[in-house]
Every structure is written in structure tokens, then in C-alpha cells.
C-alpha atoms as a PDB file:
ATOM      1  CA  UNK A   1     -47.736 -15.110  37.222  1.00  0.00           C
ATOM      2  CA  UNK A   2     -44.464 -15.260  35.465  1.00  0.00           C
ATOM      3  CA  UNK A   3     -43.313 -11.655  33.698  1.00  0.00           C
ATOM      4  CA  UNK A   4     -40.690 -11.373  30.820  1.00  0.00           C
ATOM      5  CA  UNK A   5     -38.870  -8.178  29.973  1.00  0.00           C
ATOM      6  CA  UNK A   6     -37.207  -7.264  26.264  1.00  0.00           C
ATOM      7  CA  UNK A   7     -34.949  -4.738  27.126  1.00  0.00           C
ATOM      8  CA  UNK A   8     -34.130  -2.756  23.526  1.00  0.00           C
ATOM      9  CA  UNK A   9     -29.931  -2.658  23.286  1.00  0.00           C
ATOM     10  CA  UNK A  10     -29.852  -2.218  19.777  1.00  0.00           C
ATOM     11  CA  UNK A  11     -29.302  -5.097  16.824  1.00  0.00           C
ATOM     12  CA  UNK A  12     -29.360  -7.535  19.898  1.00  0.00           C
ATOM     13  CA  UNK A  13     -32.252  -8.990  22.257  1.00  0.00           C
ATOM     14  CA  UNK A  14     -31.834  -9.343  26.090  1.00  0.00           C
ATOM     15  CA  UNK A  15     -34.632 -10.529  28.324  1.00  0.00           C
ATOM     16  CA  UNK A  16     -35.396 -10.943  32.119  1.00  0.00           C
ATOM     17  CA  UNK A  17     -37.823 -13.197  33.576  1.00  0.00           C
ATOM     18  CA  UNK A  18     -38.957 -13.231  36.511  1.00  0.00           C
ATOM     19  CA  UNK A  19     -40.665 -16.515  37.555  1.00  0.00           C
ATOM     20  CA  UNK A  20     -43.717 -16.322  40.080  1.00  0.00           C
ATOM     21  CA  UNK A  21     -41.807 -18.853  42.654  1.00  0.00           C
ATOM     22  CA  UNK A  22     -39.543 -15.276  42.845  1.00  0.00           C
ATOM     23  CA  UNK A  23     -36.243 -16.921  40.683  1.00  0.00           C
ATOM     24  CA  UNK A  24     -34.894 -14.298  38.322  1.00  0.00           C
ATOM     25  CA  UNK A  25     -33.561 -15.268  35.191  1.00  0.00           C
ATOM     26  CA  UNK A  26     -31.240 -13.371  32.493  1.00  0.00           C
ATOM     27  CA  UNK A  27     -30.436 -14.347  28.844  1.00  0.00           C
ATOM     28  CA  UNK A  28     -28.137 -12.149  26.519  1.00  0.00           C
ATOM     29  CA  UNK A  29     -26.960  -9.860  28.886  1.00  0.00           C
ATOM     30  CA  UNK A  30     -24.973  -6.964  26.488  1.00  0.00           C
ATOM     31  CA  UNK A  31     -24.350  -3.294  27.959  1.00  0.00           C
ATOM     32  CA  UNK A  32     -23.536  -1.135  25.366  1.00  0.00           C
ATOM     33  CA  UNK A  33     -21.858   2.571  27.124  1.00  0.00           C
ATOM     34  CA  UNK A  34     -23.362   4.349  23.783  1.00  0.00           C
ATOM     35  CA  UNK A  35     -26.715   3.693  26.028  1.00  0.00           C
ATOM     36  CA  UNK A  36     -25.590   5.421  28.688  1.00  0.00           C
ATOM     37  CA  UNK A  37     -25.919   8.803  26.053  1.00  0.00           C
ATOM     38  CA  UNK A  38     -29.195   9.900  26.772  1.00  0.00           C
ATOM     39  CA  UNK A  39     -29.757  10.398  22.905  1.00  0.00           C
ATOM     40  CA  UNK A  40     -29.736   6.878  22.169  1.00  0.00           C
ATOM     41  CA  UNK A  41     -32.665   4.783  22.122  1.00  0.00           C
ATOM     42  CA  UNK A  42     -31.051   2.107  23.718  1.00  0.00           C
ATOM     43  CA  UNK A  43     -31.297   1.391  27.221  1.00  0.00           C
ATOM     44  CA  UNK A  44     -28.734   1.733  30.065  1.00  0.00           C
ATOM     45  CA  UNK A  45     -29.189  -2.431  30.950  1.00  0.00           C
ATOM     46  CA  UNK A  46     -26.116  -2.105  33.624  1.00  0.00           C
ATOM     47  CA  UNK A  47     -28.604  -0.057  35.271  1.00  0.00           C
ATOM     48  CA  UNK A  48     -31.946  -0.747  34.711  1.00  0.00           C
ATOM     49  CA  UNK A  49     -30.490  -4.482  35.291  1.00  0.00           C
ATOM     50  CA  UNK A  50     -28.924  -2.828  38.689  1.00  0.00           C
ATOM     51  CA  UNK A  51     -32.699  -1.163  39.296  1.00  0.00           C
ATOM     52  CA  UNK A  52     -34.630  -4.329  39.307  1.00  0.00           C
ATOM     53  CA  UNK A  53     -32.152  -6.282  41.490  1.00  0.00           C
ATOM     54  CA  UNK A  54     -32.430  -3.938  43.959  1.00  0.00           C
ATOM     55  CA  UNK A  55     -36.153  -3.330  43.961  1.00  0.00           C
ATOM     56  CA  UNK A  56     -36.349  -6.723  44.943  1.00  0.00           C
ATOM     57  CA  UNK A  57     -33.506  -6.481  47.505  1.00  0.00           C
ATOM     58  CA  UNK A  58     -31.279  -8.614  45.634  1.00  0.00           C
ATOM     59  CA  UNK A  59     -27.505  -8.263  44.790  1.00  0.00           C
ATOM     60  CA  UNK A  60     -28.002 -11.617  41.971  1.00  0.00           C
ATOM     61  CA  UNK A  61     -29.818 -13.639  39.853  1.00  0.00           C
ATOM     62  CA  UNK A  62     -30.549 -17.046  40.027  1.00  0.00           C
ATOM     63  CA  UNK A  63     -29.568 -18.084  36.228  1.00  0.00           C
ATOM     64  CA  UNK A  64     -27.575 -16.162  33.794  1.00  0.00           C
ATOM     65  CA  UNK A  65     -27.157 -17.647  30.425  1.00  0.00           C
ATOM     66  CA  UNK A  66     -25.619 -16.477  27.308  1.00  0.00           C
ATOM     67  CA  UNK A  67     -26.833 -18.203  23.749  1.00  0.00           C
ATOM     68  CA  UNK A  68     -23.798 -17.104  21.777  1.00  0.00           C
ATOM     69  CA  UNK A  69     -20.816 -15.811  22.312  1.00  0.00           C
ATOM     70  CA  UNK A  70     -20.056 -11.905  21.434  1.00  0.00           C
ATOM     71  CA  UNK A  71     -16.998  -9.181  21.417  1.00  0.00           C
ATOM     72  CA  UNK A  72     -19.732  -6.827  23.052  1.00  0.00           C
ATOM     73  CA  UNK A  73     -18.655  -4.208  20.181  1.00  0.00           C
ATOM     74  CA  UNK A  74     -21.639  -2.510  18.462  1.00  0.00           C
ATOM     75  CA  UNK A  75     -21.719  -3.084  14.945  1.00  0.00           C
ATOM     76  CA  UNK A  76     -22.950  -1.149  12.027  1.00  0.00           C
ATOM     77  CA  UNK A  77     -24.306  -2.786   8.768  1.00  0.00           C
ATOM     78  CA  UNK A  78     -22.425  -2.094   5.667  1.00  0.00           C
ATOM     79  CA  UNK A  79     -24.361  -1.248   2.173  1.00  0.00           C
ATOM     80  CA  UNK A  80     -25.239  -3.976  -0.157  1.00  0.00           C
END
């Protein structure tokens, strides 16, 4: 059975899938180092990305795509 992972990083959506033929795919890939303060909610994805590679003993995946491009810099809404 095929398995797809939301990882939370904020105002921004990254997901895994792993397909049952064992292919691992990544969309939206975005580490923010404000998750790497354990006070924040969002997750470390450098290494919980890092985790699952290696739990599988794998060093890649087998597609990486991105669906927009992005200055990686976490942004903060501004009243109306």
C-alpha cells in the first residue's frame, strides 16, 4: 500500500510518499533552522527527511520535485 506523509513546516506543505513498489517521492521540500528550536511546532524536515532515508538504508530519493519556486525565508503576515 502506498503511504503519504504531511510534514508541518509552518505556512508551507511538504509531503513524502512512499510508493508500495519501494520508490520514494518528495514534493516541497523547505527546512526552516527556526525548527530545529525545540519550541517550535515545526518540524526539523532536514532530519526527519535524513531519518526516513536511512531507515530504509537509503542515501536518496527517487523523485524530488518542487511546485514553485521560494527564497526559503519564513514569512510573517502583516495586519489588514
Amino acid at each position: 500500500m502506498h503511504k503519504i506523509t504531511f510534514y508541518p513546516i509552518g505556512n508551507a506543505d511538504c509531503c513524502k510518499i512512499d510508493l508500495h513498489s519501494g520508490q520514494k517521492l518528495l514534493f516541497d521540500f523547505a527546512h526552516y533552522t527556526v525548527a530545529e528550536d525545540d519550541n517550535d511546532k515545526r518540524v526539523d524536515l532536514a532530519a526527519a527527511i535524513r531519518e526516513d532515508l536511512e531507515a530504509d538504508s537509503r542515501t536518496d530519493f527517487d523523485v524530488v520535485a518542487f511546485s514553485h519556486a521560494d527564497d526559503g525565508a519564513p514569512r510573517r503576515r502583516r495586519a489588514a
